[in-house]
C-alpha atoms as a PDB file:
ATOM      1  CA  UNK A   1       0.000   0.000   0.000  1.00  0.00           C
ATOM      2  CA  UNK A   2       1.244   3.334  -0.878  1.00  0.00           C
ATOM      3  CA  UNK A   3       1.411   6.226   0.925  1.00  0.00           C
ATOM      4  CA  UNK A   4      -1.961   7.884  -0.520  1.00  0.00           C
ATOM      5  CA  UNK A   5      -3.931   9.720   1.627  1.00  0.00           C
ATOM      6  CA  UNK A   6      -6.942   7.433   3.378  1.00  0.00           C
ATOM      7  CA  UNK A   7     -10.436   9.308   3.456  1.00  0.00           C
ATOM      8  CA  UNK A   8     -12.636   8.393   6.082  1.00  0.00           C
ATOM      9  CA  UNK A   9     -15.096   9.490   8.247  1.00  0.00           C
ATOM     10  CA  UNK A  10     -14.941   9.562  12.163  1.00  0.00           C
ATOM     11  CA  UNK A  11     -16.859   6.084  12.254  1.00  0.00           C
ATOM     12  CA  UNK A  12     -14.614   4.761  10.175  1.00  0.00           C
ATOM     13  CA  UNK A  13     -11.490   5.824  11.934  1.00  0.00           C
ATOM     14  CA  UNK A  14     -13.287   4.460  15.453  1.00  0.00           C
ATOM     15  CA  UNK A  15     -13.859   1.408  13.559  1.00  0.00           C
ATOM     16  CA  UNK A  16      -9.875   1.230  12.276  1.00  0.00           C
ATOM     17  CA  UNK A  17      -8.619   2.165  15.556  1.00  0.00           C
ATOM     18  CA  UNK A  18     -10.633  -0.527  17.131  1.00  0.00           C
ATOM     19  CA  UNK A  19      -9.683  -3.310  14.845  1.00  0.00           C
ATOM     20  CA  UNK A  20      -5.748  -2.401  15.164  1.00  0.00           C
ATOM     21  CA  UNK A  21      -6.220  -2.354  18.490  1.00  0.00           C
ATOM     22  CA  UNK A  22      -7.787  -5.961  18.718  1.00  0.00           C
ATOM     23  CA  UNK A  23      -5.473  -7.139  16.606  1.00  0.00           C
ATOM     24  CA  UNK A  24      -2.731  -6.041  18.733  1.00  0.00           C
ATOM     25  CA  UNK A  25      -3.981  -6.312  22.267  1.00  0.00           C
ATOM     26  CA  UNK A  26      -6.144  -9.599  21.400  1.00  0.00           C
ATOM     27  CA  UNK A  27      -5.589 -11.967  18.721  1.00  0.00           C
ATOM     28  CA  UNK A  28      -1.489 -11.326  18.669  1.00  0.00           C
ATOM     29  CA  UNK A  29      -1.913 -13.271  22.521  1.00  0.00           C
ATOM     30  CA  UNK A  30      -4.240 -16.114  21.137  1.00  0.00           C
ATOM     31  CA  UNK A  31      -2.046 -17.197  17.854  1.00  0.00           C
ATOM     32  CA  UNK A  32       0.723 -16.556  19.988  1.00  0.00           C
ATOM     33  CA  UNK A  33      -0.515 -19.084  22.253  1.00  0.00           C
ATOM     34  CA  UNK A  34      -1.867 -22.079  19.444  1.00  0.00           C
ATOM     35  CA  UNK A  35       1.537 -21.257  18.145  1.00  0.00           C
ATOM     36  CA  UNK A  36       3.277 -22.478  21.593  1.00  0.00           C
ATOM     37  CA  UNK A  37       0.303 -25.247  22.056  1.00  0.00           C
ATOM     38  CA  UNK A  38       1.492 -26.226  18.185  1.00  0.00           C
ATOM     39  CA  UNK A  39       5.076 -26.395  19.645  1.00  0.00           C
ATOM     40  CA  UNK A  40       4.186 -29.084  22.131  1.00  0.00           C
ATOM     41  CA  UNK A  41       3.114 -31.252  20.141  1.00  0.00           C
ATOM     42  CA  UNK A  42       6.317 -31.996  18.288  1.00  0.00           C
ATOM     43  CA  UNK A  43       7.720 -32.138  15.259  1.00  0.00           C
ATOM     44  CA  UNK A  44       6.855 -28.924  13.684  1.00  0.00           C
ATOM     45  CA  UNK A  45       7.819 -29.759  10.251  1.00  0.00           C
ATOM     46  CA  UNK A  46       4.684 -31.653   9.607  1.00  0.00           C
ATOM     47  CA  UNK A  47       2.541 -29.706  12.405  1.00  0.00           C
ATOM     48  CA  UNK A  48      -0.575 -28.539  10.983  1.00  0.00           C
ATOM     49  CA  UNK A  49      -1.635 -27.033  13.728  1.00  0.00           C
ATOM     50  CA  UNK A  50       1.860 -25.071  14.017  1.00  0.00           C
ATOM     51  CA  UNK A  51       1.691 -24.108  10.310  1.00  0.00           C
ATOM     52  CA  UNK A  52      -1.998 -22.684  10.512  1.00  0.00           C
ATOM     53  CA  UNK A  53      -0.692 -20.987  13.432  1.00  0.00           C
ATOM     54  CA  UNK A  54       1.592 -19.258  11.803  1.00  0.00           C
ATOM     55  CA  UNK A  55      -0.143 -17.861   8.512  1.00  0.00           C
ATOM     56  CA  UNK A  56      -2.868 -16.355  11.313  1.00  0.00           C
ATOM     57  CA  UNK A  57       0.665 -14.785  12.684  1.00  0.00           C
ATOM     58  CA  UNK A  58       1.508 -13.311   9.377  1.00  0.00           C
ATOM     59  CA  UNK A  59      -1.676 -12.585   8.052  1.00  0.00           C
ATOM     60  CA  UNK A  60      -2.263 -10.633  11.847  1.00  0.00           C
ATOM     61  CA  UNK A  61       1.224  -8.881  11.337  1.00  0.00           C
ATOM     62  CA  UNK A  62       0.517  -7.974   7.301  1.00  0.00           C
ATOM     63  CA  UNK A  63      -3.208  -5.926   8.447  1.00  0.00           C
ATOM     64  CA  UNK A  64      -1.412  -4.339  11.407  1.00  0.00           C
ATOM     65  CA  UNK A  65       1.054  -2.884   8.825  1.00  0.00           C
ATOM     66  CA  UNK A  66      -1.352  -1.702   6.879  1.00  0.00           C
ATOM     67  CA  UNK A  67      -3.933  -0.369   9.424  1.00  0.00           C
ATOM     68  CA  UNK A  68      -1.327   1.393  10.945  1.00  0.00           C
ATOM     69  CA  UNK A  69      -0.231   3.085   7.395  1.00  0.00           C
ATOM     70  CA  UNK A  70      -3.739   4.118   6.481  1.00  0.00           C
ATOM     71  CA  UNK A  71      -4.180   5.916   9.782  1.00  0.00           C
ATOM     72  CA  UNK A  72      -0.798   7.724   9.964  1.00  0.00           C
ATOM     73  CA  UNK A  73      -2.136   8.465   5.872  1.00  0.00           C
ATOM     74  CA  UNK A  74      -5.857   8.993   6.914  1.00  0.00           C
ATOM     75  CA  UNK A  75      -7.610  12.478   6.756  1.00  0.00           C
ATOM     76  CA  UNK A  76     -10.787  12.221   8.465  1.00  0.00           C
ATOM     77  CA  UNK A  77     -13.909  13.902   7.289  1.00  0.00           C
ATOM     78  CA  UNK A  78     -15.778  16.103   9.716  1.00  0.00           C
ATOM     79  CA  UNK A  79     -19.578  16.938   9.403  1.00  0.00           C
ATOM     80  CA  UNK A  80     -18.873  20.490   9.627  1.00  0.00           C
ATOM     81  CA  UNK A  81     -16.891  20.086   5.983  1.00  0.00           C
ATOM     82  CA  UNK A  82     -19.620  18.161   4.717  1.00  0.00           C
ATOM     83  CA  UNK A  83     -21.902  20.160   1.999  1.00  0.00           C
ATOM     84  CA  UNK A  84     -25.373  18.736   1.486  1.00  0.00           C
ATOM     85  CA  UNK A  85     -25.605  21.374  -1.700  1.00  0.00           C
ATOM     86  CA  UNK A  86     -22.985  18.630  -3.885  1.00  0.00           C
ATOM     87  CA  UNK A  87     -22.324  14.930  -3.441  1.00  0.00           C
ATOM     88  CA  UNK A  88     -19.028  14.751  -1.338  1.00  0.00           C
ATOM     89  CA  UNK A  89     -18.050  12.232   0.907  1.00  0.00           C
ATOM     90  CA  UNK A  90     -19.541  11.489   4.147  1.00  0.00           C
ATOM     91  CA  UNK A  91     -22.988  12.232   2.612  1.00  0.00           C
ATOM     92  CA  UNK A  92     -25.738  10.180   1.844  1.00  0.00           C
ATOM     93  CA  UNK A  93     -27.119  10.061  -1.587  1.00  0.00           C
ATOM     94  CA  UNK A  94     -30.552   9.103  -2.970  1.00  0.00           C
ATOM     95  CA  UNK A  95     -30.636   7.899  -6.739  1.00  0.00           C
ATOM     96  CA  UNK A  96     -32.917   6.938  -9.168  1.00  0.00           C
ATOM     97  CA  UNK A  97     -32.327   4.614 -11.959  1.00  0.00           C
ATOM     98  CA  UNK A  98     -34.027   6.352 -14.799  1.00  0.00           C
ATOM     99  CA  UNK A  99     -34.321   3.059 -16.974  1.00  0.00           C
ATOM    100  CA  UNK A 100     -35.948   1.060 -14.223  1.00  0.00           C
ATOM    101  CA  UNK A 101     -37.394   3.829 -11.429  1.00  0.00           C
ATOM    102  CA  UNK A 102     -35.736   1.586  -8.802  1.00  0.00           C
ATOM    103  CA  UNK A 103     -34.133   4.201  -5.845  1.00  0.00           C
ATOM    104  CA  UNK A 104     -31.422   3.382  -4.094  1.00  0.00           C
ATOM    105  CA  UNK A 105     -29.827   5.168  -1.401  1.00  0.00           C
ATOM    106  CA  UNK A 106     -26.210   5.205  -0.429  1.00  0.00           C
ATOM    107  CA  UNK A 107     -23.530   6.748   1.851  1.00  0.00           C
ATOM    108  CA  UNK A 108     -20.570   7.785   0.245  1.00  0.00           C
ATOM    109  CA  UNK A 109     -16.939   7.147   1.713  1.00  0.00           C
ATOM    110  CA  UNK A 110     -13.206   6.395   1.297  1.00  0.00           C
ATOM    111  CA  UNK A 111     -12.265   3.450  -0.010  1.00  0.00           C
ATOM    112  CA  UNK A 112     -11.503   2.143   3.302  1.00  0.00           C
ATOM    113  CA  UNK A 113     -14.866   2.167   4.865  1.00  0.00           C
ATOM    114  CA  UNK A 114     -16.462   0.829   1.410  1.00  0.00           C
ATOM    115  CA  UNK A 115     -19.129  -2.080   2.624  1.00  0.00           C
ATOM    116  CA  UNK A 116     -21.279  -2.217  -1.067  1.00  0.00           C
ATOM    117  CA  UNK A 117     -23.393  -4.714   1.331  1.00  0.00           C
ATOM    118  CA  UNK A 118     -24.653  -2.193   3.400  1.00  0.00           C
ATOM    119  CA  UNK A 119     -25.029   0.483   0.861  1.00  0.00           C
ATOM    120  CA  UNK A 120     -21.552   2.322   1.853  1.00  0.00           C
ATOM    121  CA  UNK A 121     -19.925   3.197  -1.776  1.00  0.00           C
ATOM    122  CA  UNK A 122     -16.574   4.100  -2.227  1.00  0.00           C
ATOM    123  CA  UNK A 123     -15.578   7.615  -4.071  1.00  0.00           C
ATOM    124  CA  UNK A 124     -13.416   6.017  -6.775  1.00  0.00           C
ATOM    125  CA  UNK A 125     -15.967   3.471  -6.873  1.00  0.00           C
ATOM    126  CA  UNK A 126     -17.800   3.696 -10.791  1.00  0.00           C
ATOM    127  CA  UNK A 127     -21.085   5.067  -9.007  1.00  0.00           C
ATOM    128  CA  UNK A 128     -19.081   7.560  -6.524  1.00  0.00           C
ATOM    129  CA  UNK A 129     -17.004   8.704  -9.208  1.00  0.00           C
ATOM    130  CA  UNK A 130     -19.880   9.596 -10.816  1.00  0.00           C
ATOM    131  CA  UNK A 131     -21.989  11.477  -8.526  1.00  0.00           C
ATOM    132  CA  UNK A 132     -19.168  13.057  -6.642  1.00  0.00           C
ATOM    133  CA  UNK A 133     -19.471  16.994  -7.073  1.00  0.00           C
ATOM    134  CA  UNK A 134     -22.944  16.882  -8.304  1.00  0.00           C
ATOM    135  CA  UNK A 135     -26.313  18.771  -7.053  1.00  0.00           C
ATOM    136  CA  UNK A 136     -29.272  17.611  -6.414  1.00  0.00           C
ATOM    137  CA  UNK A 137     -31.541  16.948  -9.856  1.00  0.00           C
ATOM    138  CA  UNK A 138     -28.155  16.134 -11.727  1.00  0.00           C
ATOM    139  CA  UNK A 139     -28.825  13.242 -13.782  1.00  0.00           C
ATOM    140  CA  UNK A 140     -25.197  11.256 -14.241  1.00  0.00           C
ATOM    141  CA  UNK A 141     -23.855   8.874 -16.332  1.00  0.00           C
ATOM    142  CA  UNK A 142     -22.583   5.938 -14.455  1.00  0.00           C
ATOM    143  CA  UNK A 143     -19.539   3.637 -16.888  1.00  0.00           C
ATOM    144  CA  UNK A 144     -20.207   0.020 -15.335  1.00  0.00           C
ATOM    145  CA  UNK A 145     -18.813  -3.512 -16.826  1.00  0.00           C
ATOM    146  CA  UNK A 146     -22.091  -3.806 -18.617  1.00  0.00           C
ATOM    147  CA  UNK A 147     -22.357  -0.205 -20.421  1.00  0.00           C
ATOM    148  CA  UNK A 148     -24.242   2.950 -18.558  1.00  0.00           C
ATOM    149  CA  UNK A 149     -26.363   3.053 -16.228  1.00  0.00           C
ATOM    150  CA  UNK A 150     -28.189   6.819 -15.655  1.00  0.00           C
ATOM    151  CA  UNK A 151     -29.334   7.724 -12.723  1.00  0.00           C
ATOM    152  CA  UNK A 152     -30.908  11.003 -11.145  1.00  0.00           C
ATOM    153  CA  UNK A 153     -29.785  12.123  -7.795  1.00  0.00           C
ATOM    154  CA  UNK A 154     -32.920  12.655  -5.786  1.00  0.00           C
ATOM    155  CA  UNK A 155     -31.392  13.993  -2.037  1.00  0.00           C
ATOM    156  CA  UNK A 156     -28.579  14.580  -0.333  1.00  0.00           C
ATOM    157  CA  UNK A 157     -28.291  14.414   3.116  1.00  0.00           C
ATOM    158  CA  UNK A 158     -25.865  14.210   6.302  1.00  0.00           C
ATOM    159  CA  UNK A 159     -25.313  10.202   7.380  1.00  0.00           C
END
């Protein structure tokens, strides 16, 4: 990961902060300990339990690393920067699908905090690129794998 600036909201940096810190304070002490359980039983060169041990080690190790780069890169967005006149991040956006009326409504954030599942969109995501820096009424032009989708931004609103 490079060192481009990380753009998140304050629940995402709670939720960041709170993972690194489980990570370190938490799950370093359990693999730590299957890791020294592994050792007892032996052999390690054809210890299972050892090896699986020890990819949860690195694996633990690799998203410290990078949790701790994207919050020493991470500019957090604060509701009093937030405009509700233009799509930005850390606003949520209603759209309509002008080929199918369906309305969707989604919060826009960094690429970090992006959970598509629960309607959190990234900004360089096809839709968020998009609609980013757009008013109200704006009907956009969305590229996606399977041509373009339009869509009409109904509301914006604080999260």
């Amino acid at each position: 990961m490079s060192d481009k600036e990380v753009i998140l909201t304050p629940d995402g940096l709670k939720r960041l902060e709170e993972e690194l810190e489980n990570l370190k304070s938490v799950k370093r002490r359990e693999v730590a300990e299957r890791i020294k359980v592994a050792i007892g039983y032996g052999d390690i060169s054809e210890n299972s339990e050892y090896e699986d041990a020890k990819n949860e080690q690195a694996f633990i190790e690799g998203r410290i690393i990078t949790l701790e780069k994207m919050l020493r890169n991470a500019r957090i967005i604060n509701s009093d920067e937030i405009d509700t006149e233009t799509v930005s991040v850390g606003v949520t956006v209603t759209v309509e699908d002008m080929e199918f009326g369906d309305v969707m409504e989604y919060t826009i954030v960094g690429t970090a905090e992006s959970d598509p599942l629960n309607n959190k969109i990234s900004n360089e995501s096809p839709v968020g690129k998009a609609i980013i820096g757009k008013k109200k009424g704006a009907i956009v032009d969305v590229n996606v794998p399977a041509g373009v989708i339009q869509y009409k931004i109904i509301d914006i609103k604080m999260k």
